[in-house]
C-alpha atoms as a PDB file:
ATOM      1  CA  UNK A   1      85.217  -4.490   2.360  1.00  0.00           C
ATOM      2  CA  UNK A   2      83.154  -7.597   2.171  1.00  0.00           C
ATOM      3  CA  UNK A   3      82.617  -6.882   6.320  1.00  0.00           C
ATOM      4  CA  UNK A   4      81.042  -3.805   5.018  1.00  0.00           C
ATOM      5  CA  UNK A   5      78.712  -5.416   2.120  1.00  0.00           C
ATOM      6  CA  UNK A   6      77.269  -8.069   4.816  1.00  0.00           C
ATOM      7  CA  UNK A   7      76.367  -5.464   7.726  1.00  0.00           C
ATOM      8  CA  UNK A   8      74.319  -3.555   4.598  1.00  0.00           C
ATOM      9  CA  UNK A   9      72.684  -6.518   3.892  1.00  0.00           C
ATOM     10  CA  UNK A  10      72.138  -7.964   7.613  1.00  0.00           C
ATOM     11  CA  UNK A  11      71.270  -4.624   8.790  1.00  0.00           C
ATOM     12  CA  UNK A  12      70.899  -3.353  12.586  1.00  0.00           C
ATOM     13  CA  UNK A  13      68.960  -6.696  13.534  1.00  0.00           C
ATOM     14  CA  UNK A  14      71.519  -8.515  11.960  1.00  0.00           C
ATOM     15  CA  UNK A  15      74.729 -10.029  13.171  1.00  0.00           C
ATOM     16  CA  UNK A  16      78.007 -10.368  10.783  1.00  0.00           C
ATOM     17  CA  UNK A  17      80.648 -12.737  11.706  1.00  0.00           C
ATOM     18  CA  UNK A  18      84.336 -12.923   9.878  1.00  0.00           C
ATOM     19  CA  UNK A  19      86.009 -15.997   9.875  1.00  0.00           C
ATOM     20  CA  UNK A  20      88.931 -15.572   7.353  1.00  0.00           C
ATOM     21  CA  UNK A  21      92.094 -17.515   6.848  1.00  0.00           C
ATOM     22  CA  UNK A  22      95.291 -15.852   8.402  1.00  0.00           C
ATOM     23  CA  UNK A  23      97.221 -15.478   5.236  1.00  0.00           C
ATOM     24  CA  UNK A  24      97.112 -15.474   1.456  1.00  0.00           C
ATOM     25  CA  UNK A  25      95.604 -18.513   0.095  1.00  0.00           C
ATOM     26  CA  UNK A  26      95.050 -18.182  -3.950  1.00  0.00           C
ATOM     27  CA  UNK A  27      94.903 -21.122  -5.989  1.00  0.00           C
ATOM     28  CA  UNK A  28      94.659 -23.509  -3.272  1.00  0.00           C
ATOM     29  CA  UNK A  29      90.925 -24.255  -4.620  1.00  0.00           C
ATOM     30  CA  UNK A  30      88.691 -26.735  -1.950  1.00  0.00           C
ATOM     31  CA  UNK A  31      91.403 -27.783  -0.291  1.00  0.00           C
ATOM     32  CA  UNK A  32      90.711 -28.842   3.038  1.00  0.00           C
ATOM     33  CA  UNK A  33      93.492 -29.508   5.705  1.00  0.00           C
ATOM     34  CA  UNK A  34      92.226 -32.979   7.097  1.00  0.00           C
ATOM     35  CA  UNK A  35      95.792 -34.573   7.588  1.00  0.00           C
ATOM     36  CA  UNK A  36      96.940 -31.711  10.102  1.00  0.00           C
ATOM     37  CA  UNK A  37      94.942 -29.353  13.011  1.00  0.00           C
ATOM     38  CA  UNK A  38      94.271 -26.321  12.080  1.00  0.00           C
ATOM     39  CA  UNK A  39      94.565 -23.282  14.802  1.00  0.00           C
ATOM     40  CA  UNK A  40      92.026 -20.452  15.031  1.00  0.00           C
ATOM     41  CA  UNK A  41      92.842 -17.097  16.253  1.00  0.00           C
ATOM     42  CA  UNK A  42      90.195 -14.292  17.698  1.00  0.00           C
ATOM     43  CA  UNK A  43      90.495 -10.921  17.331  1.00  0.00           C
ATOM     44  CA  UNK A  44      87.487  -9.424  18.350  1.00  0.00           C
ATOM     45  CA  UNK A  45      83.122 -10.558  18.798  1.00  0.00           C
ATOM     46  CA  UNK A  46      82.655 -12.359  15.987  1.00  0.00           C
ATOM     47  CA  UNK A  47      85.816 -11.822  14.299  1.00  0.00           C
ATOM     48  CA  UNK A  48      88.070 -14.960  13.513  1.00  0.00           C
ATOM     49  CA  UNK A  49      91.172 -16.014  11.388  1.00  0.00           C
ATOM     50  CA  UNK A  50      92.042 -19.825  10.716  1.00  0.00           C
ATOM     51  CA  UNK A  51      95.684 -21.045   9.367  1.00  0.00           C
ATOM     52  CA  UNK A  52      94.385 -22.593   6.841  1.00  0.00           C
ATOM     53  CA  UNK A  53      92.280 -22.739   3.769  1.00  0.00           C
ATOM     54  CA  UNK A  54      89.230 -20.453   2.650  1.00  0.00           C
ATOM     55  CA  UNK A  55      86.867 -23.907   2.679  1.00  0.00           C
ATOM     56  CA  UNK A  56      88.688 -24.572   6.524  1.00  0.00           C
ATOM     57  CA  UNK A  57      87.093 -21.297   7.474  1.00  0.00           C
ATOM     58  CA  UNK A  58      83.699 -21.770   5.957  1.00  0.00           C
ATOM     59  CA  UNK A  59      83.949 -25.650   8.359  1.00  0.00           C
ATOM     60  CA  UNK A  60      85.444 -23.936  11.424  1.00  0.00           C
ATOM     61  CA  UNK A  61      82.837 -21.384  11.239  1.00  0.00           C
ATOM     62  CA  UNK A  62      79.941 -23.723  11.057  1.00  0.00           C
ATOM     63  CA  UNK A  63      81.144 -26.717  13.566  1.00  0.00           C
ATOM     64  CA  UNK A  64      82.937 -24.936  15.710  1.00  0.00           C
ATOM     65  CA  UNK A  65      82.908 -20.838  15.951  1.00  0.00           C
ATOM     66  CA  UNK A  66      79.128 -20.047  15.238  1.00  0.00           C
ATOM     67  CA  UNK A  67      76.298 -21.109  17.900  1.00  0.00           C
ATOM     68  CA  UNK A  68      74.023 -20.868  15.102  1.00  0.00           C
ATOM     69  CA  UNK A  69      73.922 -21.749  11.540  1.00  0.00           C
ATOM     70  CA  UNK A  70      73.920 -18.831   9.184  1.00  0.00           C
ATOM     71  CA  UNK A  71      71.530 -17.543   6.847  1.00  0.00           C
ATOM     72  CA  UNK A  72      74.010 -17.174   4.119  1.00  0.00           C
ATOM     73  CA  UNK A  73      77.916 -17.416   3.558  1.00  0.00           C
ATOM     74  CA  UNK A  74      79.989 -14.730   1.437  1.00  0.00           C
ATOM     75  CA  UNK A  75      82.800 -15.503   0.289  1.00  0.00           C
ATOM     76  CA  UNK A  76      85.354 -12.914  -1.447  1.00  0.00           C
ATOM     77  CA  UNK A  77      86.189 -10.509  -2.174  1.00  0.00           C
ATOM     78  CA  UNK A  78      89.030 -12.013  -4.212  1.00  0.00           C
ATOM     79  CA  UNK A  79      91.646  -9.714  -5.794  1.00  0.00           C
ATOM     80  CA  UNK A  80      91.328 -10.685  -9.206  1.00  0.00           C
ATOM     81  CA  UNK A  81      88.762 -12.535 -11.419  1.00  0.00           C
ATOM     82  CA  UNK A  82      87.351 -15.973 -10.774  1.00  0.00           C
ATOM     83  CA  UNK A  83      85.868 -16.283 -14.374  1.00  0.00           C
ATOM     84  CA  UNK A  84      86.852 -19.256 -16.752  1.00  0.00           C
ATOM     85  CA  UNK A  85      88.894 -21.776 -15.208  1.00  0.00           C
ATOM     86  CA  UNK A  86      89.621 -19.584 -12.778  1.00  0.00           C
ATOM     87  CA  UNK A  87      87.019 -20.783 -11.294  1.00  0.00           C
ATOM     88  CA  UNK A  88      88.643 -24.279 -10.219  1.00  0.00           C
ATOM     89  CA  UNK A  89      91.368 -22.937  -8.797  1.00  0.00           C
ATOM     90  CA  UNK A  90      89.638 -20.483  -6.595  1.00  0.00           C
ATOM     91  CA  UNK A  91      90.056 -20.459  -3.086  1.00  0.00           C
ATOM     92  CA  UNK A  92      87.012 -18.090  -2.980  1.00  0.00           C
ATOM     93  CA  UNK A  93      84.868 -20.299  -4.616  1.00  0.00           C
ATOM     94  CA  UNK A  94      86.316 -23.500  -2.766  1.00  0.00           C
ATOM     95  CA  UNK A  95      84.783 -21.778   0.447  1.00  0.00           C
ATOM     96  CA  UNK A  96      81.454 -20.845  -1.655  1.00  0.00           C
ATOM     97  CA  UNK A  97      81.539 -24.782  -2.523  1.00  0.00           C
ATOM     98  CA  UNK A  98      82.078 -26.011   0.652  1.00  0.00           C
ATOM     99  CA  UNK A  99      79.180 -23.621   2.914  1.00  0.00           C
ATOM    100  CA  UNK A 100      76.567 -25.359  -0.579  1.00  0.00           C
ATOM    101  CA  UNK A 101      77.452 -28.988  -0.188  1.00  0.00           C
ATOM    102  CA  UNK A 102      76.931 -28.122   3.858  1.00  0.00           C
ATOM    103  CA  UNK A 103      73.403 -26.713   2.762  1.00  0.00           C
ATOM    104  CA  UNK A 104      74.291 -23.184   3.263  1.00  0.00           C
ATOM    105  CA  UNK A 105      73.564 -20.519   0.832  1.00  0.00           C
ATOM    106  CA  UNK A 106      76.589 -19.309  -0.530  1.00  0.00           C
ATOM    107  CA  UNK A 107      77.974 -16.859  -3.055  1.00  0.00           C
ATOM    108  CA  UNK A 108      81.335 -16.355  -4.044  1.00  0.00           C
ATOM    109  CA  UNK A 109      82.570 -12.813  -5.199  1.00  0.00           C
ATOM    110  CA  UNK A 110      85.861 -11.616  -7.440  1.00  0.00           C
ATOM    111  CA  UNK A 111      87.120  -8.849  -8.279  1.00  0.00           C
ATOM    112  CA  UNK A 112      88.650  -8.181 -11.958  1.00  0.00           C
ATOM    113  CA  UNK A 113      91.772  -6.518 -12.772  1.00  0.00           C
ATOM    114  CA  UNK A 114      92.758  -4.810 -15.797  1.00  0.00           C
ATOM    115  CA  UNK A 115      93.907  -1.175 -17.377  1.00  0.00           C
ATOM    116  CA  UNK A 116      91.237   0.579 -16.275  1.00  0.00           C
ATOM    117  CA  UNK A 117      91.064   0.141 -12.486  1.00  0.00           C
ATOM    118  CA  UNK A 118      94.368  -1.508 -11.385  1.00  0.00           C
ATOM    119  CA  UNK A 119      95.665   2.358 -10.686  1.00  0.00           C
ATOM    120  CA  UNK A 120      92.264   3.575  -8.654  1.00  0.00           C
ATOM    121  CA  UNK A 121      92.777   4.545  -5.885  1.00  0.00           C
ATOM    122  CA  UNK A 122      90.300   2.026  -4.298  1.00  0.00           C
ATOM    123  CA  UNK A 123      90.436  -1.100  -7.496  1.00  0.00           C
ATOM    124  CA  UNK A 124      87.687  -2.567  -5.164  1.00  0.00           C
ATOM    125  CA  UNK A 125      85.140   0.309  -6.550  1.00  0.00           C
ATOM    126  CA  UNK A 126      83.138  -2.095  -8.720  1.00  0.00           C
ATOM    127  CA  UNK A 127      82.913  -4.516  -6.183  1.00  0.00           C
ATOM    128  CA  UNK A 128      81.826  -1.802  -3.389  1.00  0.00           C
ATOM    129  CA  UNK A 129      79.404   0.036  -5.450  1.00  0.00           C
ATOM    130  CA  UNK A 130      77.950  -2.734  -7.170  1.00  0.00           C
ATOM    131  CA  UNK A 131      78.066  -5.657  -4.281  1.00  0.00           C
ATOM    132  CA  UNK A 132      75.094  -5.259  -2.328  1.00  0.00           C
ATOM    133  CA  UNK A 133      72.756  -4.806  -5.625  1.00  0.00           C
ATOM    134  CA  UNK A 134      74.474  -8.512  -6.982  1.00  0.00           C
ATOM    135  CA  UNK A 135      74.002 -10.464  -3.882  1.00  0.00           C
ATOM    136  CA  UNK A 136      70.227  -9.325  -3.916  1.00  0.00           C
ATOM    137  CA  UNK A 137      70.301 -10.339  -7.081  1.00  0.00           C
ATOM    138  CA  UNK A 138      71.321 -13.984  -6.365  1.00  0.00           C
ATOM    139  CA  UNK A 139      69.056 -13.868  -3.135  1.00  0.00           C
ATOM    140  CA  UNK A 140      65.868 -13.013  -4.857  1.00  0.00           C
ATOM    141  CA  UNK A 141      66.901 -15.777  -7.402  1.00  0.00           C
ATOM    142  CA  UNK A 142      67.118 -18.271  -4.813  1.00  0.00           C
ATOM    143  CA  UNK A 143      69.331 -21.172  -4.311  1.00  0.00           C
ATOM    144  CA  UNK A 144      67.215 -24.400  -5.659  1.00  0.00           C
ATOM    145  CA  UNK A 145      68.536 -27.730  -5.227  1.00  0.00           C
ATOM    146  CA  UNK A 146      69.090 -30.210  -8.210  1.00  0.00           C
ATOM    147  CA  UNK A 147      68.784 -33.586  -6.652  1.00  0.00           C
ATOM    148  CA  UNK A 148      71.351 -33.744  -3.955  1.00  0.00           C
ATOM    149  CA  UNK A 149      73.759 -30.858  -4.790  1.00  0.00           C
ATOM    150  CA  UNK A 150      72.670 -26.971  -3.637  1.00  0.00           C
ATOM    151  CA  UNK A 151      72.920 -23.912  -5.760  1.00  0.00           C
ATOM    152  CA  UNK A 152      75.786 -21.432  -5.294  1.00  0.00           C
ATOM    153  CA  UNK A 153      76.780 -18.339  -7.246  1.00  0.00           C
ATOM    154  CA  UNK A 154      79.682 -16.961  -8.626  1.00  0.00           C
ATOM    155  CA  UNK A 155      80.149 -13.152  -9.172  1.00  0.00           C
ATOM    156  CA  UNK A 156      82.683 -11.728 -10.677  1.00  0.00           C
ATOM    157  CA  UNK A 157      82.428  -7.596 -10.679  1.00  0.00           C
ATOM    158  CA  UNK A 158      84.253  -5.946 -14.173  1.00  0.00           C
ATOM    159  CA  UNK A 159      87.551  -4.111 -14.324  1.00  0.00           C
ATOM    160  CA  UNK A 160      86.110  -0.713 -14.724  1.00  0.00           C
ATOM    161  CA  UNK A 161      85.498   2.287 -12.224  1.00  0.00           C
ATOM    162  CA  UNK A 162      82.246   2.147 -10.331  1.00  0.00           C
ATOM    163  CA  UNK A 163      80.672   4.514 -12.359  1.00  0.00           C
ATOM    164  CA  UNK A 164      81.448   2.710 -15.871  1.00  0.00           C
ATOM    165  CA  UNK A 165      79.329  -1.193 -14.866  1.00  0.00           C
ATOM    166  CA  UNK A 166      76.846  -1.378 -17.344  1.00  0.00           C
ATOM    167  CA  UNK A 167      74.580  -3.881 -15.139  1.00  0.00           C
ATOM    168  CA  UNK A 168      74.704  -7.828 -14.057  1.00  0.00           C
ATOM    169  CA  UNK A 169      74.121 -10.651 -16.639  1.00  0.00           C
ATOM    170  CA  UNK A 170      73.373 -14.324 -15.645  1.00  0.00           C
ATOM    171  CA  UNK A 171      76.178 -16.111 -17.747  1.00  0.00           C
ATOM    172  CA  UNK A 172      77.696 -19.716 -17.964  1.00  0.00           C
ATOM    173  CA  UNK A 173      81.533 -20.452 -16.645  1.00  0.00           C
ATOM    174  CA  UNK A 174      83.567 -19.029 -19.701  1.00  0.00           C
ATOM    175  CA  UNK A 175      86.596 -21.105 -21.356  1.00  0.00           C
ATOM    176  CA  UNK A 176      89.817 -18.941 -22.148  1.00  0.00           C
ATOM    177  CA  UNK A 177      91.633 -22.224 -23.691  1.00  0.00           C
ATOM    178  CA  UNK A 178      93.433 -25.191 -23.247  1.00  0.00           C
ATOM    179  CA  UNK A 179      96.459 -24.703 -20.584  1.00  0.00           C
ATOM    180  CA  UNK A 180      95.357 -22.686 -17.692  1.00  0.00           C
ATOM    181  CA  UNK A 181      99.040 -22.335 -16.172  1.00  0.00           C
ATOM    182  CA  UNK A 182     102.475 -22.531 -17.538  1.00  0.00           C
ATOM    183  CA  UNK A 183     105.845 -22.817 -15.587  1.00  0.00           C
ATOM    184  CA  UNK A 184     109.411 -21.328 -15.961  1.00  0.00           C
ATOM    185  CA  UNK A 185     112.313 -22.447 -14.729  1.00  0.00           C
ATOM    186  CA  UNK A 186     115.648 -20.562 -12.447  1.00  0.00           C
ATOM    187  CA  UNK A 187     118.778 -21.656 -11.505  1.00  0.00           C
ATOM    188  CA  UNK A 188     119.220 -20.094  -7.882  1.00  0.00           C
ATOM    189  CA  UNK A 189     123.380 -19.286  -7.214  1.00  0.00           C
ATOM    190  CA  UNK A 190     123.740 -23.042  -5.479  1.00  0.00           C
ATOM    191  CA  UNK A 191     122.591 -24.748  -8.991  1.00  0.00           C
ATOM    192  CA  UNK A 192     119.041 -25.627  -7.559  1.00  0.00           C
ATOM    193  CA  UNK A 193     116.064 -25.584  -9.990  1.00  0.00           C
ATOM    194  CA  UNK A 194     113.271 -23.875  -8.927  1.00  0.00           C
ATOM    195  CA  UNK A 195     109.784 -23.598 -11.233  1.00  0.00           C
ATOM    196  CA  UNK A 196     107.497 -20.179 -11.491  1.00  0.00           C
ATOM    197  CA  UNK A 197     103.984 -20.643 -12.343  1.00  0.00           C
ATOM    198  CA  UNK A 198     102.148 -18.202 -14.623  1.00  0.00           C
ATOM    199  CA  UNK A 199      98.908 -17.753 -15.234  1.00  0.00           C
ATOM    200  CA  UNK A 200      97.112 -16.819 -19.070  1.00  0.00           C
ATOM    201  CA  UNK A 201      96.799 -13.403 -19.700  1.00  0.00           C
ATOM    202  CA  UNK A 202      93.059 -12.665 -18.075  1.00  0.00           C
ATOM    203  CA  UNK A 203      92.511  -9.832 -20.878  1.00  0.00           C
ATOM    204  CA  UNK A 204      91.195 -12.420 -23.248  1.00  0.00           C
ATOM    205  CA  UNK A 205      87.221 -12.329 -23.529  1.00  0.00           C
ATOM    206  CA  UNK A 206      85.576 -15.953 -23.688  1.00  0.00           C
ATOM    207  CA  UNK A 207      82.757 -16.558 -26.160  1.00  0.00           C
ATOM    208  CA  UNK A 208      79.630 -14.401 -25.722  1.00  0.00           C
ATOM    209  CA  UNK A 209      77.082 -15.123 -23.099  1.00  0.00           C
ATOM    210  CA  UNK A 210      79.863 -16.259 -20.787  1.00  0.00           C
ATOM    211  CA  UNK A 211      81.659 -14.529 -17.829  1.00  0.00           C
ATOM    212  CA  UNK A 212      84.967 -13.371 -19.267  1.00  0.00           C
ATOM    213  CA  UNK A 213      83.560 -11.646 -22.258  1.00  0.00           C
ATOM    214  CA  UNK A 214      80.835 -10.177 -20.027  1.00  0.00           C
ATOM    215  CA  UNK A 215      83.387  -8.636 -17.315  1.00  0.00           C
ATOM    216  CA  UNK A 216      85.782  -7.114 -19.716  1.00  0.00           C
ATOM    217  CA  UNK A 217      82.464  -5.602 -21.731  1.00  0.00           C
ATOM    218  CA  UNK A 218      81.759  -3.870 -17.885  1.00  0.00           C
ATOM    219  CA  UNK A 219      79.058  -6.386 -16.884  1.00  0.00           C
ATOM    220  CA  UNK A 220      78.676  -7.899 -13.670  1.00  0.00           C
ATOM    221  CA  UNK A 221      78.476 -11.215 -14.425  1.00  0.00           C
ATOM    222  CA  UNK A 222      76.685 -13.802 -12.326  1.00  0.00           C
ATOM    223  CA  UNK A 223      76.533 -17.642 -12.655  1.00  0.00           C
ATOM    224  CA  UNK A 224      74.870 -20.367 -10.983  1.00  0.00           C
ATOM    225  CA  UNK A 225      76.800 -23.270 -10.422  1.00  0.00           C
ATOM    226  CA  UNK A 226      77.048 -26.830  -8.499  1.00  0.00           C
ATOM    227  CA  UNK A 227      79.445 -29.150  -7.414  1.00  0.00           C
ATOM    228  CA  UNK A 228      78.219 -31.914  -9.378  1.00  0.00           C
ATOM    229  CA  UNK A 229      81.137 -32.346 -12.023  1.00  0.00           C
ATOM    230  CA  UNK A 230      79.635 -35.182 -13.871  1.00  0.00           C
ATOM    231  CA  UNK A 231      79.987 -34.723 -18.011  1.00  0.00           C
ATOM    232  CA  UNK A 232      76.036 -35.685 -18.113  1.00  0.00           C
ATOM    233  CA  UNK A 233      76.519 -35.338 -22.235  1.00  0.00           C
ATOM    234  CA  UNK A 234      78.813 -38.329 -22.401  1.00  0.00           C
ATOM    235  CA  UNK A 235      77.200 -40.700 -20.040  1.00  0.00           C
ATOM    236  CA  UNK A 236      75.197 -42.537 -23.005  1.00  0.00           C
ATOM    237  CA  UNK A 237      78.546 -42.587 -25.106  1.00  0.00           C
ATOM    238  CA  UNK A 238      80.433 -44.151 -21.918  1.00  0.00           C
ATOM    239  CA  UNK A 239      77.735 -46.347 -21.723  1.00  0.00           C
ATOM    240  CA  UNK A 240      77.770 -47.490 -25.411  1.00  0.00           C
ATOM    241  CA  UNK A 241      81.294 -47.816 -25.432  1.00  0.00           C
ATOM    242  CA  UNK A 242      80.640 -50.180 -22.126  1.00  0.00           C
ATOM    243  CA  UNK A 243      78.205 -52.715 -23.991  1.00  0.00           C
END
């Protein structure tokens, strides 16, 4: 789908290339697979698959696949949200994160399951109807730098049929609550322990004006972010506490 988003965008002058990773890779954030090779696969002009993570792909791509650098890098689109702390375990927006701190534009897109559009027949419709309109949206925003780190976006498209989005909002990164995870364990027939992780239930809106709440109200929600993970409010406290 996302092929199908970029060629709108690019248009007959433009040129799409696909470099994707070869199998599922959720929740394995900006990881990036410098202790081991990685091996690329081509299936087609401009059409590539790497074993290894989304942020590998977004590196191969521009270092080793691409003769040119791109005009932008999309990322997505993931099946399920990448609101809240989501968000730092993404895979989609590791590879978003990666093509910024390379100087790339980037934008990251997610799509959110729920009630009302895990049984469509396409659950993608949000993100299909709705995609091209959201990246303009970030593109005619612009990407400014803050010192040293670039501008990226996050979208995340609602759990609703196409026709039910209500329009995009520009929120902040939403907070569900403390304990993003949880495990359970199994005794397999040998007596080995083995540990499931589960995720929070994603049904739970965050406070107003961030990208939870804005998603399950039917908004597209949009947020700027950077890499920079510095808690600027307690740098004077730190340094008080220093002497």
């Amino acid at each position: 789908m996302l092929h199908g988003l970029a060629s709108q965008l690019a248009g007959p002058k433009g040129e799409v290339w696909t470099v994707a990773p070869q199998s599922e890779q959720s929740g394995v954030g900006h990881c990036i697979s410098y202790s081991k090779p990685v091996l690329v696969h081509k299936y087609g002009p401009r059409r590539f698959a790497v074993e290894g993570s989304p942020a590998d792909c977004v590196i191969a791509g521009l270092n080793e696949l691409m003769p040119l650098q791109p005009d932008l890098v999309l990322s997505g689109v993931n099946k399920g949200n990448n609101s809240a702390e989501n968000t730092l375990y993404s895979g989609t927006i590791g590879a978003a994160m990666e093509a910024a701190l390379a100087g790339i534009p980037a934008i990251a897109m997610s799509q959110y399951y729920g009630p009302e559009n895990s049984e469509l027949e396409d659950s993608f419709e949000a993100s299909s109807a709705h995609g091209v309109a959201a990246i303009q949206a970030c593109l005619k925003a612009g990407f400014a730098r803050a010192n040293d780190y670039a501008l990226f976006y996050n979208i995340n498209f609602p759990p609703v049929p196409a026709m039910d989005v209500l329009g995009m909002k520009s929120v902040a990164q939403g907070y569900r609550g403390d304990g993003a995870f949880s495990a359970s364990a199994t005794t397999s027939p040998n007596g080995r322990k083995f540990l499931f992780m589960h995720g929070r239930p994603q049904q739970v809106p965050t406070k107003n004006g961030t990208d939870a709440a804005a998603n399950l109200a039917g908004y597209v929600s949009i947020t700027p972010m950077r890499a920079n993970l510095t808690a600027h409010d307690q740098l004077g406290h730190l340094a008080h506490t220093l002497g």
